[in-house]
Protein backbone atom coordinates (compact mmCIF):
# COMPACT_ATOMS: atom_id res chain seq x y z
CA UNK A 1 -51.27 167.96 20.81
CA UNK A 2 -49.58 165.17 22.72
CA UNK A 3 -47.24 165.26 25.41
CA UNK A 4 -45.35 162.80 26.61
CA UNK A 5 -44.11 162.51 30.14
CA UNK A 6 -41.15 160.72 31.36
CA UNK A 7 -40.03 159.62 34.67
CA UNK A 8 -36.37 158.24 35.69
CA UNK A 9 -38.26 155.40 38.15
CA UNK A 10 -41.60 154.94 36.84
CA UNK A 11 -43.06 153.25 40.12
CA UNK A 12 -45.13 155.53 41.73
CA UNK A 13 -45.02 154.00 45.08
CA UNK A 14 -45.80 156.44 48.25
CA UNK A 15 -42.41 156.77 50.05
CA UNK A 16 -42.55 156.75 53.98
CA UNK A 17 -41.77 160.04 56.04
CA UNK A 18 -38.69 158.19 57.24
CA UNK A 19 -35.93 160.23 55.77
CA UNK A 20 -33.31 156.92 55.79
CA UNK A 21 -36.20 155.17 53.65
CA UNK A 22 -35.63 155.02 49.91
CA UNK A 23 -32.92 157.19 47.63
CA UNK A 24 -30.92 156.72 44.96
CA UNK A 25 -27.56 155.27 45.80
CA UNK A 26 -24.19 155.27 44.09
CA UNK A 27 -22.41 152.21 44.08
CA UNK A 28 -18.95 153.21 43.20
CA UNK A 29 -18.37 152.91 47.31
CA UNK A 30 -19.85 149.90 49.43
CA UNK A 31 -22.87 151.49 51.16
CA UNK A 32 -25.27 150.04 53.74
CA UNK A 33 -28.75 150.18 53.46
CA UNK A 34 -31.40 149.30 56.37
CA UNK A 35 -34.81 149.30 57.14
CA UNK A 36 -36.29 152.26 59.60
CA UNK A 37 -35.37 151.78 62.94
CA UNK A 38 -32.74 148.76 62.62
CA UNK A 39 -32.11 147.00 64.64
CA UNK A 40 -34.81 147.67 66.75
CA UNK A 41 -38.59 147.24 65.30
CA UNK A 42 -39.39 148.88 62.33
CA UNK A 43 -42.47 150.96 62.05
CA UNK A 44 -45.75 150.16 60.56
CA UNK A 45 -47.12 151.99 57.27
CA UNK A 46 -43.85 151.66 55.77
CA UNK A 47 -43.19 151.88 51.72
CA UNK A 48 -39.59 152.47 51.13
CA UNK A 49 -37.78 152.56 47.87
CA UNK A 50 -34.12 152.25 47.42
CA UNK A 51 -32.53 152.35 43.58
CA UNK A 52 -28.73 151.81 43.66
CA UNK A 53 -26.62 152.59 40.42
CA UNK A 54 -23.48 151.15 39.05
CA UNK A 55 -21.11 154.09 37.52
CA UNK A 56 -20.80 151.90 34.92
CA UNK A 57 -22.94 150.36 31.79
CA UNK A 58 -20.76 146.81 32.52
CA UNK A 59 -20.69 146.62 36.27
CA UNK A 60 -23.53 144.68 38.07
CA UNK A 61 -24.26 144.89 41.87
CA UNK A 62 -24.02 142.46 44.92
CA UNK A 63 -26.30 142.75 47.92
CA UNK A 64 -25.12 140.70 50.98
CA UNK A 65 -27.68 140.64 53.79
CA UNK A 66 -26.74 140.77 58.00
CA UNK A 67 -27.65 137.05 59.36
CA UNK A 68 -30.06 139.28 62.01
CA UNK A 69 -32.63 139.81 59.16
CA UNK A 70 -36.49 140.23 61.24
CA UNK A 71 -39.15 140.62 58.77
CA UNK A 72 -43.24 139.18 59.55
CA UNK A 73 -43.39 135.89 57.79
CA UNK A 74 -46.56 135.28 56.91
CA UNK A 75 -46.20 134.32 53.18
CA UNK A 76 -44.68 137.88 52.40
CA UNK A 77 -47.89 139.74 51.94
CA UNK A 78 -47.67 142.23 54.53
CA UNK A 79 -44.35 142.86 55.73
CA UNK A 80 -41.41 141.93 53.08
CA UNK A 81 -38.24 142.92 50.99
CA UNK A 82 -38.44 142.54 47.29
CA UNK A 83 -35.36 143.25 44.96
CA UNK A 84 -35.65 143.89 41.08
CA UNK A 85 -33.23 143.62 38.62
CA UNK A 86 -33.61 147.12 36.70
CA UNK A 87 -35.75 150.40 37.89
CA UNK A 88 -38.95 149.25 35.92
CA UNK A 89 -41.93 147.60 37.66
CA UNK A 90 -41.73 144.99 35.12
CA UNK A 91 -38.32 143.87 36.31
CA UNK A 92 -37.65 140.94 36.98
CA UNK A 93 -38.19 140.02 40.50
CA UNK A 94 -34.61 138.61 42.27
CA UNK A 95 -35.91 137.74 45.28
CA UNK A 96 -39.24 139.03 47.94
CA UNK A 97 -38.28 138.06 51.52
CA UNK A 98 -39.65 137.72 55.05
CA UNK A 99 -39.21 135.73 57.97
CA UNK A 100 -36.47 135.31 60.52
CA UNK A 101 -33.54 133.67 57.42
CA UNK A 102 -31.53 136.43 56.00
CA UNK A 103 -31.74 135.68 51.40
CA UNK A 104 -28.31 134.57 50.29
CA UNK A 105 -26.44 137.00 48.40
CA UNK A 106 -28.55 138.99 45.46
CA UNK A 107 -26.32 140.02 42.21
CA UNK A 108 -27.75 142.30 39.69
CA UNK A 109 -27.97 141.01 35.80
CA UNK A 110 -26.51 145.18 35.07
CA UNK A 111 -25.99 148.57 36.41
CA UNK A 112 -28.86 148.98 38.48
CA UNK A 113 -31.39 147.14 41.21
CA UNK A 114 -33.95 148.38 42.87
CA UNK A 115 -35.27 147.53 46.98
CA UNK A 116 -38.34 147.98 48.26
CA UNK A 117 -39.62 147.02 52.08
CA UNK A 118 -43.11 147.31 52.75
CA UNK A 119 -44.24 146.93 55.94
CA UNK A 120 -48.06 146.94 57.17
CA UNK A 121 -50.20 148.30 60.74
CA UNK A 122 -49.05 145.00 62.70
CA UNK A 123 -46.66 142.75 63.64
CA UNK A 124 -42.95 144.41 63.25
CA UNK A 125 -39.60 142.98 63.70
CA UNK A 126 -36.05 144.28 63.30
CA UNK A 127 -35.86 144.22 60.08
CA UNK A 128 -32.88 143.83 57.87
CA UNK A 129 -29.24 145.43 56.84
CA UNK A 130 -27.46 144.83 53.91
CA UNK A 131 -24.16 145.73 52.40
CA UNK A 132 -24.22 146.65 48.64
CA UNK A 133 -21.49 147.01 46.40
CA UNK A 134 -20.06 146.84 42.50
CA UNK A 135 -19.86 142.71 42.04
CA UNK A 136 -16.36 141.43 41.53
CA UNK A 137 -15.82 137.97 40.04
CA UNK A 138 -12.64 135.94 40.12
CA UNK A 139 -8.90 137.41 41.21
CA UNK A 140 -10.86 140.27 42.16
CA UNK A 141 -12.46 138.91 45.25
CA UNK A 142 -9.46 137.35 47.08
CA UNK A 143 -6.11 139.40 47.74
CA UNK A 144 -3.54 137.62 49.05
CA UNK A 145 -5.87 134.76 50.13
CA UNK A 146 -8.05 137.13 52.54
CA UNK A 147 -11.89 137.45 52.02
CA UNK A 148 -13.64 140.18 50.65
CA UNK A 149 -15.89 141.62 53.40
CA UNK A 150 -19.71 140.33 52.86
CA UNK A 151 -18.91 137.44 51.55
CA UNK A 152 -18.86 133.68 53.68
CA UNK A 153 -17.23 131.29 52.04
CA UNK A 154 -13.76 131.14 51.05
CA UNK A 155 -12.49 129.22 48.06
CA UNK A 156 -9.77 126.92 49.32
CA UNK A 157 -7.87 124.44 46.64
CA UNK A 158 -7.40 121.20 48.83
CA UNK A 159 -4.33 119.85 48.65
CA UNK A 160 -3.89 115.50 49.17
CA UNK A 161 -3.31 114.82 52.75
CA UNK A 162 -0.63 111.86 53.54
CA UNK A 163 -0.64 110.36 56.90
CA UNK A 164 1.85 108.72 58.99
C-alpha cells in the first residue's frame, strides 16, 4: 500500500519561537510584516516564514520595503530576506537581500509569495518592515492625482514650459 502525503507549504523550514515570525497572511487588506524585534536588533537563530495569499486566482501582490531596512551584509549567507514567487521551494527566487539598502518594490507573477528571514548567532541589525498588498496597475493607483501609500514616485505628464 502507498500513501501519499500532502502538505499546503512543502518547505519544512524550523520556524523561530517568535510568535510575530512567519504565518499565513491574507492580502485582501494591506498588512505589515517585520522582522522580530523591529526596529531594534533582531535576534539570532532566527528562521521565519511568512506566505501571503491573494483572495483571488488573478490578483498578484506588491511588497514595498521601509528605507530603514538593517540586515548583516556579508554576501547574504547568514543573515538575509529572500522572497519567492509561489509557496514551493522551487519558486522562483524574486529577490534575497541584506545590507543597509532597502530592495525596490517586489510584485508577485500570481496569488501568492512567500518571505523568509534567516538570521544566524552574530552580527544583528534592525532588520526590515514592509507593507504588502493586492498590486494595482494603471487608474487604479492614482485617485484624483494623489499617491497610493508605498509607492515613491508619482507619474506626472509634463506639460511645455514657455518663458517670458
Amino acid at each position: 500500500m502507498c500513501r501519499i502525503l500532502l502538505y499546503m507549504f512543502p518547505l519544512s523550514v524550523p520556524v523561530s519561537l517568535y510568535s510575530d515570525c512567519g504565518g499565513v497572511l491574507d492580502a485582501s487588506k494591506p498588512g505589515y510584516i517585520t522582522s522580530p524585534g523591529y526596529p531594534l536588533e533582531y535576534p539570532p537563530h532566527q528562521n521565519c516564514h511568512w506566505v501571503i495569499q491573494a483572495p483571488e486566482t488573478s490578483q498578484r501582490i506588491v511588497l514595498n520595503f521601509n528605507p530603514h531596512f538593517e540586515i548583516e551584509r556579508l554576501d547574504c549567507k547568514y543573515d538575509f530576506i529572500e522572497i519567492r514567487d509561489g509557496t514551493s521551494e522551487t519558486a522562483d527566487v524574486l529577490g534575497r537581500h541584506c545590507s543597509n539598502i532597502a530592495p525596490p518594490p517586489i510584485i508577485s507573477s500570481g496569488p501568492l509569495i512567500q518571505i523568509r528571514f534567516v538570521s544566524d548567532y552574530a552580527h544583528q541589525g534592525a532588520g526590515f518592515s514592509l507593507r504588502y498588498e493586492i498590486f494595482k496597475t494603471g487608474e487604479e493607483m492614482m485617485i484624483c492625482g494623489t499617491q497610493r501609500p508605498g509607492f515613491t514616485a508619482p507619474q506626472f505628464i509634463l506639460a511645455e514650459a514657455k518663458w517670458i
